[in-house]
N, C-alpha and C. Protein backbone atom coordinates (compact mmCIF):
# COMPACT_ATOMS: atom_id res chain seq x y z
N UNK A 1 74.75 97.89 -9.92
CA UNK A 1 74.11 97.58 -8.66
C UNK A 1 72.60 97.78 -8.74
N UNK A 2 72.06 98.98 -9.36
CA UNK A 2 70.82 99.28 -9.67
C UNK A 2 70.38 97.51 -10.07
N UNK A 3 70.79 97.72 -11.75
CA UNK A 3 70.55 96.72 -11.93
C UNK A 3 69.64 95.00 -11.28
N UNK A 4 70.42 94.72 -10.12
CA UNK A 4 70.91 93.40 -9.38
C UNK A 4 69.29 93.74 -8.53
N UNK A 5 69.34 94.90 -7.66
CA UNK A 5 68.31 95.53 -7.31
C UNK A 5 67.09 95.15 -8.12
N UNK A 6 66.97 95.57 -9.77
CA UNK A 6 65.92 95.28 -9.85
C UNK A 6 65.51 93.59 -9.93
N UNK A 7 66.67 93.03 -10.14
CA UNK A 7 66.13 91.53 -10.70
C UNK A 7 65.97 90.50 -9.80
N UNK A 8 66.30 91.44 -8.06
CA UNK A 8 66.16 90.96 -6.86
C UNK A 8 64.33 91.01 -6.87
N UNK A 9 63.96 92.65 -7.06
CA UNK A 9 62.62 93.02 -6.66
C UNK A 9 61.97 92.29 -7.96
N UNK A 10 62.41 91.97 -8.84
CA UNK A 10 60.99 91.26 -10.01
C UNK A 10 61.21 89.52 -9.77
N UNK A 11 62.48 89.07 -8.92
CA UNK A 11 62.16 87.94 -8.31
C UNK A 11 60.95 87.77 -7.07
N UNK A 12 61.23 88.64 -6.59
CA UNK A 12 60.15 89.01 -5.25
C UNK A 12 59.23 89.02 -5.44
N UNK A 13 58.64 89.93 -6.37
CA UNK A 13 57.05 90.17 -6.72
C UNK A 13 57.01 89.32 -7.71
N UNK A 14 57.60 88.23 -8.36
CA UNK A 14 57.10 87.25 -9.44
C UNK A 14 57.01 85.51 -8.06
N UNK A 15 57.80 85.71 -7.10
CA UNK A 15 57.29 84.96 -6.34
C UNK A 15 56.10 85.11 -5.31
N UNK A 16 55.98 86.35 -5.46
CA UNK A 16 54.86 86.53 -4.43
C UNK A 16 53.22 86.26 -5.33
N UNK A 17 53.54 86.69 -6.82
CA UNK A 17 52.47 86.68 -7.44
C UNK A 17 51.69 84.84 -7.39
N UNK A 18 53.28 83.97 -7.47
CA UNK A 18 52.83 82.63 -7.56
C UNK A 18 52.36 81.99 -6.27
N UNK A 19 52.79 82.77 -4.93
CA UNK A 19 51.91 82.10 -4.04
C UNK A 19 50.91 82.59 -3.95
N UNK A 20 50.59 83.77 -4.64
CA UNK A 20 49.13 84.50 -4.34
C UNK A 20 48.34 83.27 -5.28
N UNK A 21 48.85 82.92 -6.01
CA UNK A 21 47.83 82.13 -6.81
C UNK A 21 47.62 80.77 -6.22
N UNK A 22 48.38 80.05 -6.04
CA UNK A 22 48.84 78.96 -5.23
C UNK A 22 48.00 79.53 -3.61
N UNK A 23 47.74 80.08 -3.31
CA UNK A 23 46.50 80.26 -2.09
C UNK A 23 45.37 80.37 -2.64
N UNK A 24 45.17 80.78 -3.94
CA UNK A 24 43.96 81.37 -4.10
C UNK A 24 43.40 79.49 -4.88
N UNK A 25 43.78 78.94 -5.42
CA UNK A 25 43.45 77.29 -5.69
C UNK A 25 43.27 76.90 -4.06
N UNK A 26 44.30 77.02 -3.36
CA UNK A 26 44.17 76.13 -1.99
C UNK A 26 42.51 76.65 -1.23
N UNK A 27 42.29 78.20 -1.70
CA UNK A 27 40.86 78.11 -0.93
C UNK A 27 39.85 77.78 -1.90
N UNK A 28 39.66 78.17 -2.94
CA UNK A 28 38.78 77.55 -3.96
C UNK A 28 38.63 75.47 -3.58
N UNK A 29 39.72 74.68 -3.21
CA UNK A 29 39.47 73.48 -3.10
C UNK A 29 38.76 72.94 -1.99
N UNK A 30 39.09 73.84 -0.43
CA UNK A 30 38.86 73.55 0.61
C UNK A 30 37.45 74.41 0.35
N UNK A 31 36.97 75.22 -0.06
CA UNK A 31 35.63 75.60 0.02
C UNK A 31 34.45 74.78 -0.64
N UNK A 32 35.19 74.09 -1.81
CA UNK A 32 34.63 73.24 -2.59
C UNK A 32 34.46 72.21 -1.31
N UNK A 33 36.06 71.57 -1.16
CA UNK A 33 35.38 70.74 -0.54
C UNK A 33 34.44 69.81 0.69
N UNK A 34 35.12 71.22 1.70
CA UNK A 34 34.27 71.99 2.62
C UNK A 34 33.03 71.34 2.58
N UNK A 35 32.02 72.36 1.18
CA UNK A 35 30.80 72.29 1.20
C UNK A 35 30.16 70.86 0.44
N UNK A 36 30.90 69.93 -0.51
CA UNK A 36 30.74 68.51 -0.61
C UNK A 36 30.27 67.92 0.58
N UNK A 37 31.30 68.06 1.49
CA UNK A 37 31.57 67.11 3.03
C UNK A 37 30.09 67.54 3.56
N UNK A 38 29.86 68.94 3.69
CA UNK A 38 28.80 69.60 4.74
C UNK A 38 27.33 69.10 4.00
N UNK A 39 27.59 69.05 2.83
CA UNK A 39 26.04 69.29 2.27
C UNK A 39 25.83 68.29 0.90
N UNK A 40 26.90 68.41 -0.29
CA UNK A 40 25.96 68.02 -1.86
C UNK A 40 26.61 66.59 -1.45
N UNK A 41 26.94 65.75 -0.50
CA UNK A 41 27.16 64.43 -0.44
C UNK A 41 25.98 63.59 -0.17
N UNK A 42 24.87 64.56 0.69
CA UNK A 42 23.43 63.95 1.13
C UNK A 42 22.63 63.44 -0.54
N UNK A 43 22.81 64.86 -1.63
CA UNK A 43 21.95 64.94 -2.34
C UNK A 43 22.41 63.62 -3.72
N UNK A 44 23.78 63.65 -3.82
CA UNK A 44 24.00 62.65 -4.71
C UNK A 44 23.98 61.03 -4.27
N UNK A 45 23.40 60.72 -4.35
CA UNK A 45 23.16 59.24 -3.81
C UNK A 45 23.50 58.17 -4.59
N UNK A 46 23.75 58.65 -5.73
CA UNK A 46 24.05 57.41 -6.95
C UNK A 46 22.97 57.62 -8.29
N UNK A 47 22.95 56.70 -9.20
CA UNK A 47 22.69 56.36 -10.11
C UNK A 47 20.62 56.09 -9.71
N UNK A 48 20.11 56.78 -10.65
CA UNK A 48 18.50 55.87 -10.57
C UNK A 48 18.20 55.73 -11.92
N UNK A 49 17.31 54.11 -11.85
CA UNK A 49 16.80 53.63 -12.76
C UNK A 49 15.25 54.18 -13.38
N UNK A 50 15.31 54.61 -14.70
CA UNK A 50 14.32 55.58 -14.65
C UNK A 50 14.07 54.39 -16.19
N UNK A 51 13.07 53.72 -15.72
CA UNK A 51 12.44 52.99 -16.47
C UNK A 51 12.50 51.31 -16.56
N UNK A 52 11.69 50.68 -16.85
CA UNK A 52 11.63 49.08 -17.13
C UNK A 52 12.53 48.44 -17.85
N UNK A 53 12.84 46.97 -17.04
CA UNK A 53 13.96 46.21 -18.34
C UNK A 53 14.03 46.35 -19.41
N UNK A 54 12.44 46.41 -19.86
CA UNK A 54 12.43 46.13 -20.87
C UNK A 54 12.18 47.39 -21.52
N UNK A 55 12.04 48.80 -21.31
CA UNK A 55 11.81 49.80 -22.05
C UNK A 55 13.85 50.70 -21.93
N UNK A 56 14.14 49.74 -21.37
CA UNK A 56 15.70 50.20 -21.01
C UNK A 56 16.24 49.48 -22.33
N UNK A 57 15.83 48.08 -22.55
CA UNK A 57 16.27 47.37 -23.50
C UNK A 57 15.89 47.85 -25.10
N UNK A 58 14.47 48.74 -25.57
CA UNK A 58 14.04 48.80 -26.41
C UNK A 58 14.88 50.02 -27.08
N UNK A 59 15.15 50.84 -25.69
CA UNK A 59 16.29 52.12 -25.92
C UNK A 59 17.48 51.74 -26.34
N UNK A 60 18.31 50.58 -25.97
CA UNK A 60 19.30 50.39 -25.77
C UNK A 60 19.46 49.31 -27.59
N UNK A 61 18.24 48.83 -28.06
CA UNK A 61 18.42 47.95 -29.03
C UNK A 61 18.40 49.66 -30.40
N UNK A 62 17.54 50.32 -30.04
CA UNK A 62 17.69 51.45 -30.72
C UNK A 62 18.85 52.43 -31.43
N UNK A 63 19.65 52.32 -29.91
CA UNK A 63 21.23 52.49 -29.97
C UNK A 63 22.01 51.72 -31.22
N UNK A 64 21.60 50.79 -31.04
CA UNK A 64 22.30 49.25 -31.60
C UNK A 64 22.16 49.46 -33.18
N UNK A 65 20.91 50.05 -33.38
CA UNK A 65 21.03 49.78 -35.14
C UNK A 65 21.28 51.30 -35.12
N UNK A 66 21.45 52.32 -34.41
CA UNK A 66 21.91 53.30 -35.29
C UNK A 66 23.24 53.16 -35.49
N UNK A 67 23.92 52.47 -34.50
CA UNK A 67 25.70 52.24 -34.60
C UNK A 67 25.74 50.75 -35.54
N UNK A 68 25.00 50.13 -36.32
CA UNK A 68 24.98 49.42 -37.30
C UNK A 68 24.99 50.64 -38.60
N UNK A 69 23.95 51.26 -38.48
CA UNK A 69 23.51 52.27 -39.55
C UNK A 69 25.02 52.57 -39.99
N UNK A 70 25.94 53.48 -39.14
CA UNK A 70 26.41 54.32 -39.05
C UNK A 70 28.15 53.69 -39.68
N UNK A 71 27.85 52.84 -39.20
CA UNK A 71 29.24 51.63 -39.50
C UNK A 71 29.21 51.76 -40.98
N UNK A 72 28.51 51.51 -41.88
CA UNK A 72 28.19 51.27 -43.15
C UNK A 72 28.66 52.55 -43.84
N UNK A 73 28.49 53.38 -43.21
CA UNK A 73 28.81 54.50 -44.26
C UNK A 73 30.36 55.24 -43.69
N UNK A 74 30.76 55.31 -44.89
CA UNK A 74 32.41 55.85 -44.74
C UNK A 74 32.78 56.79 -46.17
């Protein structure tokens, strides 16, 4: 009987441990996302273009021959 007793009480406290955790995610998300909604939604606005077609392009052709370079060697 002891026994039954204990494997009642380490069901108990092994379920209690998993909703303690299982609350403790549920406020970590709502605080997160809470403060998204209230506030860092103003600051992210998207994507900015930080430079000219054509200095976007000179970067981007740069790219191009190092992944040529790079192909070649194995």
């Amino acid at each position: 009987m002891a026994r039954g007793l204990e494997r009642e009480l380490q069901r108990i406290v092994e379920s209690a441990r998993r909703a303690s955790q299982r609350s403790a995610v549920g406020v970590v998300l709502v605080f997160s996302g809470g403060y998204w909604l209230l506030s860092a939604r103003k600051w992210f606005t998207g994507s900015k273009v930080q430079g000219t077609e054509e200095e976007l392009k000179a970067i981007e052709a740069g790219f191009t021959r190092v992944g040529h370079t790079l192909e070649g060697i194995d």
